[in-house]
Structures are given as structure tokens and as C-alpha cells.
PDB file of N, CA and C in Angstrom:
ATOM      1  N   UNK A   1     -24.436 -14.514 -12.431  1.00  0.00           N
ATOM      2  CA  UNK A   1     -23.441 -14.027 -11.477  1.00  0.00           C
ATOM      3  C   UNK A   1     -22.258 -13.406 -12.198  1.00  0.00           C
ATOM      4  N   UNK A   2     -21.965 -14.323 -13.467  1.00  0.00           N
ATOM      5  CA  UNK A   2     -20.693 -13.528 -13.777  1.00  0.00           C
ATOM      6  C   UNK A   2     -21.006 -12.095 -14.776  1.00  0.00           C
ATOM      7  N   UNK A   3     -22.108 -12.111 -15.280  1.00  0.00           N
ATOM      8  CA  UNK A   3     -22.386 -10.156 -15.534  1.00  0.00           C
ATOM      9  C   UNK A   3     -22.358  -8.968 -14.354  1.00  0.00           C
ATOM     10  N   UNK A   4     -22.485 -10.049 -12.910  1.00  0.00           N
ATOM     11  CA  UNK A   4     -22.916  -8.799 -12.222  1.00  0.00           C
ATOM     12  C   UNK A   4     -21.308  -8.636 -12.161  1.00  0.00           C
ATOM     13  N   UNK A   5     -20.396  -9.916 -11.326  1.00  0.00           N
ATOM     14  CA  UNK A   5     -19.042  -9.542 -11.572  1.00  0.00           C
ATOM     15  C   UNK A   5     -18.493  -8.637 -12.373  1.00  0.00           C
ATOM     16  N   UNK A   6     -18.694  -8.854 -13.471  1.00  0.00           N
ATOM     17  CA  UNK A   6     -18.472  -7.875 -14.534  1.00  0.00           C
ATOM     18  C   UNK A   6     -18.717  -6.653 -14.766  1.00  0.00           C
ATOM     19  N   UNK A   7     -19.871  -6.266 -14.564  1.00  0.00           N
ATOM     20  CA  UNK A   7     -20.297  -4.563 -14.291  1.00  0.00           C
ATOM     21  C   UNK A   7     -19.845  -4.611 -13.026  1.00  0.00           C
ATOM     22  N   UNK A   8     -19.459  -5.161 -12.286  1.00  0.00           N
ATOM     23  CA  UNK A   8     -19.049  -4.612 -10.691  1.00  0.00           C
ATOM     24  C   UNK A   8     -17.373  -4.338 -11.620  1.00  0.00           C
ATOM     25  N   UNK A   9     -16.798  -4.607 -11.850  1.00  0.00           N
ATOM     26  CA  UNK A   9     -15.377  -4.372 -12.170  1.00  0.00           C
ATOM     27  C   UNK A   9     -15.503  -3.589 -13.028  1.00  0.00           C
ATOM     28  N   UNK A  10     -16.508  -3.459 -14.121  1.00  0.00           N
ATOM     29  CA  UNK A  10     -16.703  -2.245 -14.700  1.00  0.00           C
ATOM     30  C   UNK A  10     -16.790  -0.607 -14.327  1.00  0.00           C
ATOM     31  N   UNK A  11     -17.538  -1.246 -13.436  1.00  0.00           N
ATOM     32  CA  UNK A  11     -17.723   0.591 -12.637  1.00  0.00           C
ATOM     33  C   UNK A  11     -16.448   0.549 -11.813  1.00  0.00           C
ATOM     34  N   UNK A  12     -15.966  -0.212 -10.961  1.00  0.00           N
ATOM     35  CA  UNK A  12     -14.469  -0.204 -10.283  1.00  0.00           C
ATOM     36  C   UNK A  12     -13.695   1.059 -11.375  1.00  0.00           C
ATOM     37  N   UNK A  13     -13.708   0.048 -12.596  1.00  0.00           N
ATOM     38  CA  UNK A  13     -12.381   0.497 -13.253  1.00  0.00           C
ATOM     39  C   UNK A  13     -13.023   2.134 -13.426  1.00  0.00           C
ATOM     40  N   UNK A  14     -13.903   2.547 -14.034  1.00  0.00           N
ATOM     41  CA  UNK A  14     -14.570   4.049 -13.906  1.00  0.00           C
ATOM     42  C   UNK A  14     -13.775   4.916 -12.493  1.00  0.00           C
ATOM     43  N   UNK A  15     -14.181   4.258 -11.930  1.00  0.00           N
ATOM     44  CA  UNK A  15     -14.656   5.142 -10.525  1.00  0.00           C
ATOM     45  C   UNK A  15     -12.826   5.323 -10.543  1.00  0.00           C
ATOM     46  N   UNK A  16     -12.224   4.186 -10.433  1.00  0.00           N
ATOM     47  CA  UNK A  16     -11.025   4.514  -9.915  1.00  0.00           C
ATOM     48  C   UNK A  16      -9.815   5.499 -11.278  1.00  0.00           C
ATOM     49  N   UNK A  17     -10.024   6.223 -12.266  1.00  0.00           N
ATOM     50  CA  UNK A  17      -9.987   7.032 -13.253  1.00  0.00           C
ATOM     51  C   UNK A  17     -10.001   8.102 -12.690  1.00  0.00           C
ATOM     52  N   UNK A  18     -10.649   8.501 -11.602  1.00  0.00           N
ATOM     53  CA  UNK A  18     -10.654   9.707 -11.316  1.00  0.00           C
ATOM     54  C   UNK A  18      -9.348  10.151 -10.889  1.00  0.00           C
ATOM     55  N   UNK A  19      -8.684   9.406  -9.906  1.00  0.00           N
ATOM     56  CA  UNK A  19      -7.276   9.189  -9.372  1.00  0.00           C
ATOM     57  C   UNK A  19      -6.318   9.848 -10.280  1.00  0.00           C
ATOM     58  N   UNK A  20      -5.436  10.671 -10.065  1.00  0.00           N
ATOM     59  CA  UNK A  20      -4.500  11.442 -10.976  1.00  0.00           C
ATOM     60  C   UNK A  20      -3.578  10.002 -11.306  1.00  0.00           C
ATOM     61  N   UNK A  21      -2.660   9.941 -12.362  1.00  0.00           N
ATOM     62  CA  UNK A  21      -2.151   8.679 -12.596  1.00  0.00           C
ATOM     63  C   UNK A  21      -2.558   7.515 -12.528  1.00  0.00           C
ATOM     64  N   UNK A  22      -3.965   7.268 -12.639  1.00  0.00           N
ATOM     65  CA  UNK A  22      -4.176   5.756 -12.386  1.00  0.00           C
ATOM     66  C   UNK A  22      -4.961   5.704 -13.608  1.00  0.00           C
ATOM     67  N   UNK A  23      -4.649   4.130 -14.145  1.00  0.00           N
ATOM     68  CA  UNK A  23      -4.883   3.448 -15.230  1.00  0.00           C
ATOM     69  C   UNK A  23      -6.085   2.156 -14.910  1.00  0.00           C
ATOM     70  N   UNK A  24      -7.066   2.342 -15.479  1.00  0.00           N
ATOM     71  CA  UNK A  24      -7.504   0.329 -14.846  1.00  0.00           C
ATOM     72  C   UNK A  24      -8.486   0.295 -16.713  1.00  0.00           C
ATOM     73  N   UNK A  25      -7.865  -1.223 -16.676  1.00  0.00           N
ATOM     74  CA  UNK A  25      -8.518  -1.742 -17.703  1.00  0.00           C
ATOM     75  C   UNK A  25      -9.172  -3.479 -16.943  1.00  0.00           C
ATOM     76  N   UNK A  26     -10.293  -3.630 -17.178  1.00  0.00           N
ATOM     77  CA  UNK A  26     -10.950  -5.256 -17.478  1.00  0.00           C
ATOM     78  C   UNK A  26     -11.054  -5.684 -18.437  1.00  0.00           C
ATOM     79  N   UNK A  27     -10.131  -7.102 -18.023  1.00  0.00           N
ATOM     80  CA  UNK A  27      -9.590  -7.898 -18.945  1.00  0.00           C
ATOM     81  C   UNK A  27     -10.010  -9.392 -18.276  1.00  0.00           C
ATOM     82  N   UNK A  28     -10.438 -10.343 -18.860  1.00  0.00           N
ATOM     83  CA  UNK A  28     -10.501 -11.785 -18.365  1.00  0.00           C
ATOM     84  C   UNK A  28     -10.843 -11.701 -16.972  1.00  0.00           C
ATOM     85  N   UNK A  29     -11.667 -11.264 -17.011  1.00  0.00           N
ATOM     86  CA  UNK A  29     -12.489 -11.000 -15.504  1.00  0.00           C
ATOM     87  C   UNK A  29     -11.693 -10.639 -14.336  1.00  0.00           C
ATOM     88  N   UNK A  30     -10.888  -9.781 -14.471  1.00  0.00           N
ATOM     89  CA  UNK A  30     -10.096  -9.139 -13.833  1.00  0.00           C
ATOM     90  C   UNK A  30      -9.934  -7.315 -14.015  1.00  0.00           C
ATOM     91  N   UNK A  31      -9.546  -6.720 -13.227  1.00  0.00           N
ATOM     92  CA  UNK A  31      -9.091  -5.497 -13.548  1.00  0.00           C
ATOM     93  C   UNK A  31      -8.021  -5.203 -13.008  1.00  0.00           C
ATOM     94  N   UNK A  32      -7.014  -4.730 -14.270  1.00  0.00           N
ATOM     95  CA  UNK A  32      -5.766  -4.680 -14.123  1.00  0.00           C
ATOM     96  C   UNK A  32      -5.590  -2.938 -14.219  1.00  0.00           C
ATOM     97  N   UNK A  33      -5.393  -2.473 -12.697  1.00  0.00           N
ATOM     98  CA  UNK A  33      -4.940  -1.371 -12.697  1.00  0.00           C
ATOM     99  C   UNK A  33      -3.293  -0.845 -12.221  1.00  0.00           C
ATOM    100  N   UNK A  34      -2.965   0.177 -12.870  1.00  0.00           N
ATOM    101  CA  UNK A  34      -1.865   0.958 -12.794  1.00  0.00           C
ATOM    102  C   UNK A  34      -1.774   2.236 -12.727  1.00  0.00           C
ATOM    103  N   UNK A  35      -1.006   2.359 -11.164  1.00  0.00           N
ATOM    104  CA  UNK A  35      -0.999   4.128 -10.882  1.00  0.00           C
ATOM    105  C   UNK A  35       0.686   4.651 -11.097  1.00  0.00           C
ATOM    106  N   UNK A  36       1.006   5.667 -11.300  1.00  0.00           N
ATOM    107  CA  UNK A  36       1.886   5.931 -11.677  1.00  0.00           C
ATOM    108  C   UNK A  36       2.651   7.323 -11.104  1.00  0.00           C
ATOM    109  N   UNK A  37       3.995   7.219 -10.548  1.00  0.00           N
ATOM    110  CA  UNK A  37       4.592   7.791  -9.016  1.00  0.00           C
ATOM    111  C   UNK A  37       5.835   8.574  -9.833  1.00  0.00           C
ATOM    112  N   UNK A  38       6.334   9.341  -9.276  1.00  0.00           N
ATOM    113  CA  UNK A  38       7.660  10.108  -9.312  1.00  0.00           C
ATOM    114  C   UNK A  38       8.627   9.081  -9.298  1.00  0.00           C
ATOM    115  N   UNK A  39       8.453   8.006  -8.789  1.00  0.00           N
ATOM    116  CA  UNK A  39       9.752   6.904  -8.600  1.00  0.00           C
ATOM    117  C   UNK A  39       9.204   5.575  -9.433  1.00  0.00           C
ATOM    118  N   UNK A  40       8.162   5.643  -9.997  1.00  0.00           N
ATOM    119  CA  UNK A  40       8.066   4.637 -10.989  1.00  0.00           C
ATOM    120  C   UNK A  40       6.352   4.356 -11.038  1.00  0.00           C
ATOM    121  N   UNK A  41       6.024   3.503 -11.580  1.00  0.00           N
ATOM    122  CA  UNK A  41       4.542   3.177 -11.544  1.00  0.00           C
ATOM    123  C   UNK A  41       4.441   1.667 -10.871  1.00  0.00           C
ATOM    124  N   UNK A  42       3.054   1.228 -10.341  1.00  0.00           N
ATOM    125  CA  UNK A  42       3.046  -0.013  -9.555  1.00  0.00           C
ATOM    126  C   UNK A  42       1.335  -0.541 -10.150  1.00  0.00           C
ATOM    127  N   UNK A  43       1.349  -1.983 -10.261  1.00  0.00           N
ATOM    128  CA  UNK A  43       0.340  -2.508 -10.786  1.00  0.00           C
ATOM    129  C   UNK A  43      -0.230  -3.395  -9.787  1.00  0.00           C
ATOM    130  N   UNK A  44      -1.361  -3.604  -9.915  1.00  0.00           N
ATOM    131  CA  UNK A  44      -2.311  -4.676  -8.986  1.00  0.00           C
ATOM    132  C   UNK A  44      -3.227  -5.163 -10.204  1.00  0.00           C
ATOM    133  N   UNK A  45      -3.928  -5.901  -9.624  1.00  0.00           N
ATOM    134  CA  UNK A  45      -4.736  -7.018 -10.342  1.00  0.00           C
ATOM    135  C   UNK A  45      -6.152  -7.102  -9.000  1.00  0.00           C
ATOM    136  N   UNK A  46      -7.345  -6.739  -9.383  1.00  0.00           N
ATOM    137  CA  UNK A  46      -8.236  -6.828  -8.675  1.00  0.00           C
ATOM    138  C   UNK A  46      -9.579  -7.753  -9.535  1.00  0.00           C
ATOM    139  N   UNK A  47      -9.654  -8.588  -8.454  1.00  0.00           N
ATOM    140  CA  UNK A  47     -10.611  -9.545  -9.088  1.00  0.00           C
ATOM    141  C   UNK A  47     -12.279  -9.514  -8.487  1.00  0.00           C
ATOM    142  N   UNK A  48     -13.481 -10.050  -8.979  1.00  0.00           N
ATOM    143  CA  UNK A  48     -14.510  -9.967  -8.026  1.00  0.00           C
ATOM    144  C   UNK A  48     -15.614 -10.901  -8.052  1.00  0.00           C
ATOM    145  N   UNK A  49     -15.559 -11.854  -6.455  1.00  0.00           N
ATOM    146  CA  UNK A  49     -16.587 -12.860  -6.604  1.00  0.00           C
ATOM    147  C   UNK A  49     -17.142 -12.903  -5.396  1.00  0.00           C
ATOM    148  N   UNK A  50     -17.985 -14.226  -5.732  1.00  0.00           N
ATOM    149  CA  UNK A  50     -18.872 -14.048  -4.551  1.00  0.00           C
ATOM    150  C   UNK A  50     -17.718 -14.738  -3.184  1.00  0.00           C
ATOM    151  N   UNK A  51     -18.138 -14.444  -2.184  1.00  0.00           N
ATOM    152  CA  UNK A  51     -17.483 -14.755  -0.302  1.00  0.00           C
ATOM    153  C   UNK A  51     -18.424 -15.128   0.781  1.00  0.00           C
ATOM    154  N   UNK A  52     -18.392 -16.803   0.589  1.00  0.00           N
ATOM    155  CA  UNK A  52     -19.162 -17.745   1.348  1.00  0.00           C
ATOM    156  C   UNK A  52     -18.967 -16.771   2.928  1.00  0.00           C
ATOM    157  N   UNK A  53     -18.026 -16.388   3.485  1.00  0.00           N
ATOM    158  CA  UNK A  53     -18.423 -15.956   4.598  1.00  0.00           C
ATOM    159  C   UNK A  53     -19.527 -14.723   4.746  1.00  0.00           C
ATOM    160  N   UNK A  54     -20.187 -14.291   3.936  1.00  0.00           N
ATOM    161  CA  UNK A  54     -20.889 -13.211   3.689  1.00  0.00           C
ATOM    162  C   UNK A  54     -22.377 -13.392   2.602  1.00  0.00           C
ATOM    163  N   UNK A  55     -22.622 -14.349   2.941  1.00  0.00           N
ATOM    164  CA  UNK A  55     -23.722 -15.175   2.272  1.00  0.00           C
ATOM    165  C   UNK A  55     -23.717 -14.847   0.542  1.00  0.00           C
ATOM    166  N   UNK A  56     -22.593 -15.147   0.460  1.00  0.00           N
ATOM    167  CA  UNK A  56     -22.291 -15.050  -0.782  1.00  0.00           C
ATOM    168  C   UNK A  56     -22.258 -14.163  -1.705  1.00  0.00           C
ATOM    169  N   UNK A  57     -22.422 -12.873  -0.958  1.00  0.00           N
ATOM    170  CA  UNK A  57     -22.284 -11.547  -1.729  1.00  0.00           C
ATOM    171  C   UNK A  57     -21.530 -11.497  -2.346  1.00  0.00           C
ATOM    172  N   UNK A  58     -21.439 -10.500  -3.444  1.00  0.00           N
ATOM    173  CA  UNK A  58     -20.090 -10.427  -4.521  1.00  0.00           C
ATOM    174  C   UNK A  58     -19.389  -9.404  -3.578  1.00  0.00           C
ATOM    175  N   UNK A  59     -17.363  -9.440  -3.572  1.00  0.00           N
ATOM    176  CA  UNK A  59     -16.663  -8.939  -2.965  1.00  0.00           C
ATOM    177  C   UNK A  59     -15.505  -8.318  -3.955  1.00  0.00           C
ATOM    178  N   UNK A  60     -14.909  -7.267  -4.063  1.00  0.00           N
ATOM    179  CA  UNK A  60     -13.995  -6.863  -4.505  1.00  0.00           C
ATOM    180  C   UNK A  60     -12.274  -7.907  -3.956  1.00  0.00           C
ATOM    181  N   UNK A  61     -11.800  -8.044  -4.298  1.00  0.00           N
ATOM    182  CA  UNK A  61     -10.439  -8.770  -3.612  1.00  0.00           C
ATOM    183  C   UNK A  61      -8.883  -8.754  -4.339  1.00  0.00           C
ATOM    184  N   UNK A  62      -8.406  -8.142  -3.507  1.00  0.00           N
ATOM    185  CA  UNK A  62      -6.879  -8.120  -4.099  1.00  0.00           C
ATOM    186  C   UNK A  62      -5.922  -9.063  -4.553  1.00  0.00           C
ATOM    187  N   UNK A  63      -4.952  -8.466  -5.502  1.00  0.00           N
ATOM    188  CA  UNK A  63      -4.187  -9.483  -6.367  1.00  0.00           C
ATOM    189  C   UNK A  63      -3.562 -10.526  -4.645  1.00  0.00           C
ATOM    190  N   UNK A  64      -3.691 -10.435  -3.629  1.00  0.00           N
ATOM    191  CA  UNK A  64      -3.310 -11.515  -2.878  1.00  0.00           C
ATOM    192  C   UNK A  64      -4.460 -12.392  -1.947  1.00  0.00           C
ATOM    193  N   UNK A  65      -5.643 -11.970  -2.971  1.00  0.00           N
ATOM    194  CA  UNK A  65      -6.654 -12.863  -2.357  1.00  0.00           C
ATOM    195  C   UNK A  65      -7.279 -12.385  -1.066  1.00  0.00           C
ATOM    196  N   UNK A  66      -6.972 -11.298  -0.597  1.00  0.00           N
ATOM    197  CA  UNK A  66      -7.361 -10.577   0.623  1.00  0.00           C
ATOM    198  C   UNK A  66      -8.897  -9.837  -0.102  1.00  0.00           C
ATOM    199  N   UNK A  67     -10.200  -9.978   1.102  1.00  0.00           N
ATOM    200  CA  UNK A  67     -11.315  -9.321   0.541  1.00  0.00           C
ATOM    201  C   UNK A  67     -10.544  -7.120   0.758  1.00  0.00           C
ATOM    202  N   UNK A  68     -11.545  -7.252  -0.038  1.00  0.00           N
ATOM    203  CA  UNK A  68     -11.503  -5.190  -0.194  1.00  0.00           C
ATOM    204  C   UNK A  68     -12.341  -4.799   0.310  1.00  0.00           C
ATOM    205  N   UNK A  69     -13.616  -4.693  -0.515  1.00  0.00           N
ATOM    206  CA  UNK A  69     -14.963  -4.728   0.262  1.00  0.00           C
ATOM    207  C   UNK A  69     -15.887  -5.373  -0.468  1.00  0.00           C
ATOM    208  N   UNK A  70     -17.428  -5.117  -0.290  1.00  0.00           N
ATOM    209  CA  UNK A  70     -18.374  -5.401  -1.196  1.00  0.00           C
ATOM    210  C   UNK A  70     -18.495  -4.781  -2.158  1.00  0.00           C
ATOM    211  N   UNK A  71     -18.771  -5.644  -3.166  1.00  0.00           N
ATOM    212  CA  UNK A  71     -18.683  -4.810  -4.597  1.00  0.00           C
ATOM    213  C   UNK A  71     -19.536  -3.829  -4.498  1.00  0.00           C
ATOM    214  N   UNK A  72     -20.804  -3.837  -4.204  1.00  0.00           N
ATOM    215  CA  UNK A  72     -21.822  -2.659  -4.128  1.00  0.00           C
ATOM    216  C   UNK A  72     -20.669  -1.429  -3.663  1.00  0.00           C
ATOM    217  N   UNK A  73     -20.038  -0.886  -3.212  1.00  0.00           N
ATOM    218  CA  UNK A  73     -19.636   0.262  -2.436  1.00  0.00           C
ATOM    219  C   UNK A  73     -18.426   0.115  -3.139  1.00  0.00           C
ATOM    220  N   UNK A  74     -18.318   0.181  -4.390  1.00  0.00           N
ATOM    221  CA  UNK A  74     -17.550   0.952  -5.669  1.00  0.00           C
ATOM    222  C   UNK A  74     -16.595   2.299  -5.269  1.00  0.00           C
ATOM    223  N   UNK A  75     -16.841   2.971  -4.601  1.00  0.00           N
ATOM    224  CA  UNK A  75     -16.433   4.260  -4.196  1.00  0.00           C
ATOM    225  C   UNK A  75     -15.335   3.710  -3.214  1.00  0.00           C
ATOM    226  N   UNK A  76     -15.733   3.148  -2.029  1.00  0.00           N
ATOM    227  CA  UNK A  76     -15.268   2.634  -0.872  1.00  0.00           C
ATOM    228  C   UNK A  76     -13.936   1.892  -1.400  1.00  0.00           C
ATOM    229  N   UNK A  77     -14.343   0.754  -2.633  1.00  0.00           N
ATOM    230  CA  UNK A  77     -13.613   0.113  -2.609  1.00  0.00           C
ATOM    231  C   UNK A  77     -12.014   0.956  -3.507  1.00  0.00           C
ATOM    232  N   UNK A  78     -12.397   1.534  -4.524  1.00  0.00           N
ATOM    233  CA  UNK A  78     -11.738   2.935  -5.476  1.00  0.00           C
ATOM    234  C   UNK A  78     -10.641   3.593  -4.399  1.00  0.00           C
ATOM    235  N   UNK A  79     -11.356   4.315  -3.463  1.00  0.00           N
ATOM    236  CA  UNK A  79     -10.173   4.629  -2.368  1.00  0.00           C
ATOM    237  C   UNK A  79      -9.072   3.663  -1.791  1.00  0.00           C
ATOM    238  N   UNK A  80      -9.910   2.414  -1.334  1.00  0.00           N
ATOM    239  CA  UNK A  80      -8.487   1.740  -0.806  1.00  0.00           C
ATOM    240  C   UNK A  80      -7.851   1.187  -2.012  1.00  0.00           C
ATOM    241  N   UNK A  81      -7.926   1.285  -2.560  1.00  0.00           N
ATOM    242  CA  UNK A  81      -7.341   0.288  -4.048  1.00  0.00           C
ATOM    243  C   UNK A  81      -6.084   1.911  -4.053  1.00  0.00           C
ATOM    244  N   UNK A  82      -6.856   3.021  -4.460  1.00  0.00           N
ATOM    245  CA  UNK A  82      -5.574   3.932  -4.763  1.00  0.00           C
ATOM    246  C   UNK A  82      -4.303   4.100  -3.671  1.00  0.00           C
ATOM    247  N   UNK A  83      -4.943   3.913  -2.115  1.00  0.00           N
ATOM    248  CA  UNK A  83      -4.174   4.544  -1.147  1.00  0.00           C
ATOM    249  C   UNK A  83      -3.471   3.211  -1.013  1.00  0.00           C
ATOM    250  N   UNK A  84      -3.786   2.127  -0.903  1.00  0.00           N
ATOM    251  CA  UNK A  84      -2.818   0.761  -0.805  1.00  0.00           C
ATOM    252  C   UNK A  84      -1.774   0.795  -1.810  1.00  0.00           C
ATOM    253  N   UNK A  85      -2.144   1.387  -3.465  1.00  0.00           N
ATOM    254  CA  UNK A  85      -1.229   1.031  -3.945  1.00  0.00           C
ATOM    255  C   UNK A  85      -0.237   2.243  -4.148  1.00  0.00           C
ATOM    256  N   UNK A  86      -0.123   3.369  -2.992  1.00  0.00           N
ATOM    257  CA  UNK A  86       1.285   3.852  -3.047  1.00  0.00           C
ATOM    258  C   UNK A  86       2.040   2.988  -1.898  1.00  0.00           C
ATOM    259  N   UNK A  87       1.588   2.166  -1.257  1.00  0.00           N
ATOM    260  CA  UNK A  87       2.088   1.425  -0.416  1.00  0.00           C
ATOM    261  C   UNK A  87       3.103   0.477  -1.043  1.00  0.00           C
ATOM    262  N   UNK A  88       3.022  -0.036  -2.689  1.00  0.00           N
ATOM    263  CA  UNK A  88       3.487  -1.192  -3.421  1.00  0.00           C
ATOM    264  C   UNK A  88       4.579  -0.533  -4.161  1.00  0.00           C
ATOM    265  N   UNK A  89       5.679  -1.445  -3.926  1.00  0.00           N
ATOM    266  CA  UNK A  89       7.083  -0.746  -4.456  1.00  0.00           C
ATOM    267  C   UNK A  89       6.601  -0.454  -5.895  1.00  0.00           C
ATOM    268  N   UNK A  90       7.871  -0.148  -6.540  1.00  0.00           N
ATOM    269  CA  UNK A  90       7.660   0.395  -7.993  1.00  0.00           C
ATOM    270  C   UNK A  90       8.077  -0.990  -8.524  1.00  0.00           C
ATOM    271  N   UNK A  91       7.252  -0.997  -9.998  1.00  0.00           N
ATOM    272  CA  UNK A  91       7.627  -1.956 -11.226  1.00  0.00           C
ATOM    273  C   UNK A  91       8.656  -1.534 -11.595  1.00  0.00           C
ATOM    274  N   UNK A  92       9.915  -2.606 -11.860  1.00  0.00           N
ATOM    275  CA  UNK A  92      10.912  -2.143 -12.695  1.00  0.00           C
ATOM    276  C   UNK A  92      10.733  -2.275 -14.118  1.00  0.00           C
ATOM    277  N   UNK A  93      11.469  -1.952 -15.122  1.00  0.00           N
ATOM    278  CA  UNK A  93      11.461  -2.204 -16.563  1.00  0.00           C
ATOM    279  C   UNK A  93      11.278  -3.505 -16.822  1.00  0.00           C
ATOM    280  N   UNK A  94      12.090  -4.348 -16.035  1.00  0.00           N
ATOM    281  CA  UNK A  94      11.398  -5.643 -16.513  1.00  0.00           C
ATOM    282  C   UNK A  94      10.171  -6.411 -16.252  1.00  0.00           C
ATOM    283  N   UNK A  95       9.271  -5.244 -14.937  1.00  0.00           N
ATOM    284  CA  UNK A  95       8.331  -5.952 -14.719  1.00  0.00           C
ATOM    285  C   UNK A  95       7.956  -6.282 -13.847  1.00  0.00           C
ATOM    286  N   UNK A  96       9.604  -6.243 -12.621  1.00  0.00           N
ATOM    287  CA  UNK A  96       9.192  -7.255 -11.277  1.00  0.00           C
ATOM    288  C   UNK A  96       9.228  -5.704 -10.080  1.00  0.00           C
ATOM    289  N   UNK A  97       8.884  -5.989  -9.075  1.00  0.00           N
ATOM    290  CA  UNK A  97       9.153  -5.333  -8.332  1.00  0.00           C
ATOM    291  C   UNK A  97       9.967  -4.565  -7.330  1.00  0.00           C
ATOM    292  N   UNK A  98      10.430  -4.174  -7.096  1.00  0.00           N
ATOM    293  CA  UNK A  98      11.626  -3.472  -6.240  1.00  0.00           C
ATOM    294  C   UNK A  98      12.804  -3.297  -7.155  1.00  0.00           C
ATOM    295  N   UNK A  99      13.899  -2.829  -6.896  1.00  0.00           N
ATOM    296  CA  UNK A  99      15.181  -2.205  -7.420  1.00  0.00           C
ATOM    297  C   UNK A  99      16.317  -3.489  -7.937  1.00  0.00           C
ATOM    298  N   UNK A 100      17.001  -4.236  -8.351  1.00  0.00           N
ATOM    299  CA  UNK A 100      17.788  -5.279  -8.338  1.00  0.00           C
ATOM    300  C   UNK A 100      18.378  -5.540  -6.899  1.00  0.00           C
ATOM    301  N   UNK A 101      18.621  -4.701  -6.250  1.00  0.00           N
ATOM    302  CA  UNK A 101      19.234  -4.490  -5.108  1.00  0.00           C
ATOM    303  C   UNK A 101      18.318  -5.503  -3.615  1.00  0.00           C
ATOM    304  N   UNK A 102      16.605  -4.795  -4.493  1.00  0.00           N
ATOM    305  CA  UNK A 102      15.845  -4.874  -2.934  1.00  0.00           C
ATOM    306  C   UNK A 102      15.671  -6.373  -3.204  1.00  0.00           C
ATOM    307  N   UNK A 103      15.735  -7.142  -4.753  1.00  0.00           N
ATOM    308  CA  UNK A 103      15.741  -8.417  -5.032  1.00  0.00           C
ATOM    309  C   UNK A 103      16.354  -8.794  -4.767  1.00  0.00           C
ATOM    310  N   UNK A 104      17.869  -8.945  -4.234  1.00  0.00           N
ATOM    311  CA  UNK A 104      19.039  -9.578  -3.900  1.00  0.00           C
ATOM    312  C   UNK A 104      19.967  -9.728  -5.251  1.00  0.00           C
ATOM    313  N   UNK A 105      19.695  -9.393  -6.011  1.00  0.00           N
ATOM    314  CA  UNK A 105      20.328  -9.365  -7.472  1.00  0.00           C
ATOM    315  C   UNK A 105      20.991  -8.319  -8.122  1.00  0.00           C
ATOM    316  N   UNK A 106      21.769  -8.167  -8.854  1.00  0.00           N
ATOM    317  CA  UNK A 106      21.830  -6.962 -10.351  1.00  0.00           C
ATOM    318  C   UNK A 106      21.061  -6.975 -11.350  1.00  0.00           C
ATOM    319  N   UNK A 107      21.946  -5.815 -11.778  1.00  0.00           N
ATOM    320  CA  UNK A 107      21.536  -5.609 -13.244  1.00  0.00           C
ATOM    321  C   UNK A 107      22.321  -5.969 -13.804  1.00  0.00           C
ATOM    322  N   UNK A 108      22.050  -6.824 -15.125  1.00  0.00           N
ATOM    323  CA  UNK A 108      22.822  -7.637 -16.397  1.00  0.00           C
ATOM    324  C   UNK A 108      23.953  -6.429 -16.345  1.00  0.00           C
ATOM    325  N   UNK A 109      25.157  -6.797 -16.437  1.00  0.00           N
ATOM    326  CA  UNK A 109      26.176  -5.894 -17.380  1.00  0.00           C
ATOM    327  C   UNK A 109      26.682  -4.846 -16.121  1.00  0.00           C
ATOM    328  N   UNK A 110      26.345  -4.637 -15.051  1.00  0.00           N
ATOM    329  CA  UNK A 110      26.490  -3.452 -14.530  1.00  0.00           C
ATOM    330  C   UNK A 110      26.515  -4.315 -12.396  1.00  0.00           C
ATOM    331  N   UNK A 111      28.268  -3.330 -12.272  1.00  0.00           N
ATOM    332  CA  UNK A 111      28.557  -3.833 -10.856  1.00  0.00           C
ATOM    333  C   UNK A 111      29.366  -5.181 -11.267  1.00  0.00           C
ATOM    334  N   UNK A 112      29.111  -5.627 -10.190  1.00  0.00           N
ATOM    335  CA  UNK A 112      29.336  -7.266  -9.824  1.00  0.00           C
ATOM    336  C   UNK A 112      30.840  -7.202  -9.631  1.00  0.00           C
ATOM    337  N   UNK A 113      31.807  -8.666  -9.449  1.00  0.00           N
ATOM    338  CA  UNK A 113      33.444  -9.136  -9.562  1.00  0.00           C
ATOM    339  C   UNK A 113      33.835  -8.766 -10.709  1.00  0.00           C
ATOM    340  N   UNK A 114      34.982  -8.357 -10.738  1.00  0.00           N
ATOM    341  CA  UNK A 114      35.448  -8.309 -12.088  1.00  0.00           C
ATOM    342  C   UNK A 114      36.850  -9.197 -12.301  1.00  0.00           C
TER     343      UNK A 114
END
């Protein structure tokens, strides 16, 4: 099971290359892709196993545990993976998501009481 996982995230990461700006590497049985925007770049984490509700077929599934599709339909799954993730704010420099602002926070050194 875990080779097919594996060539299933293999061809994922292929297929989804075609995408102008998008990055995907498999790593630790995961594929960690990154597309990259005029206002910053945004990362996901796509994983792939089998889904007892589906007699255990192997399933593509997003970094929040939500199914994608069946791994077989590589293509299928390539599209929503790109179009969801202009949906995902931008990575900041440090990593996290949204602006200091959309976090409720600053930036070190910059603003705040004086």
C-alpha cells in the first residue's frame, strides 16, 4: 500500500508542474507543494491514503484532512489543488500566514506605543 501511496504522490507532484508557479516536491510521504502569486507565494501539504468510507481506496487529502479525490484521477485532483490554493493567503517571510496585521500582531521593530 505504501508504494502505491507513493507513486500516487509521485505523479501528483508531475502533473501539478505544469501550473505556471507551482513547485511540489515528495518528501516523508507527503507532497509539499508551493505556488507562487504577485502578492507572495502559499504552501499546502498534500498527503495520500487509503478512506474506510470508500472501501478503502487510496484518496488524495489536504493539509486539513479534508478528502480531494481518488488518487487514480491525478489530473482531477492537480486542478483543485492549484485553484484552492489561490484561495490561501500568502506565506509571510517568516513562514506563517497572512500579513502581521491579519494575525492580530506586528512586526518586530516597526509601529506599535512609543
Amino acid at each position: 500500500m505504501a508504494m502505491k501511496a507513493d507513486a500516487a504522490l509521485h505523479a501528483l507532484s508531475q502533473r501539478l508542474r505544469i501550473y505556471d508557479g507551482m513547485a511540489a516536491t515528495v518528501y516523508d510521504n507527503q507532497l509539499r507543494v508551493t505556488r507562487w502569486f504577485p502578492d507572495g507565494e502559499r504552501r499546502t501539504t498534500i498527503t495520500c491514503s487509503l478512506r474506510p468510507r470508500d472501501g478503502d481506496h487510496l484518496w488524495f487529502w489536504d493539509a486539513q484532512r479534508r478528502p480531494i479525490t481518488e488518487a487514480e484521477n491525478v489530473s482531477d485532483a492537480a486542478l483543485r489543488i492549484a485553484a484552492d490554493m489561490a484561495l490561501l493567503p500568502p506565506v509571510s517571510a517568516a513562514g506563517t500566514r497572512g500579513t502581521p496585521a491579519e494575525r492580530g500582531g506586528q512586526d518586530c521593530g516597526r509601529g506599535g506605543a512609543s
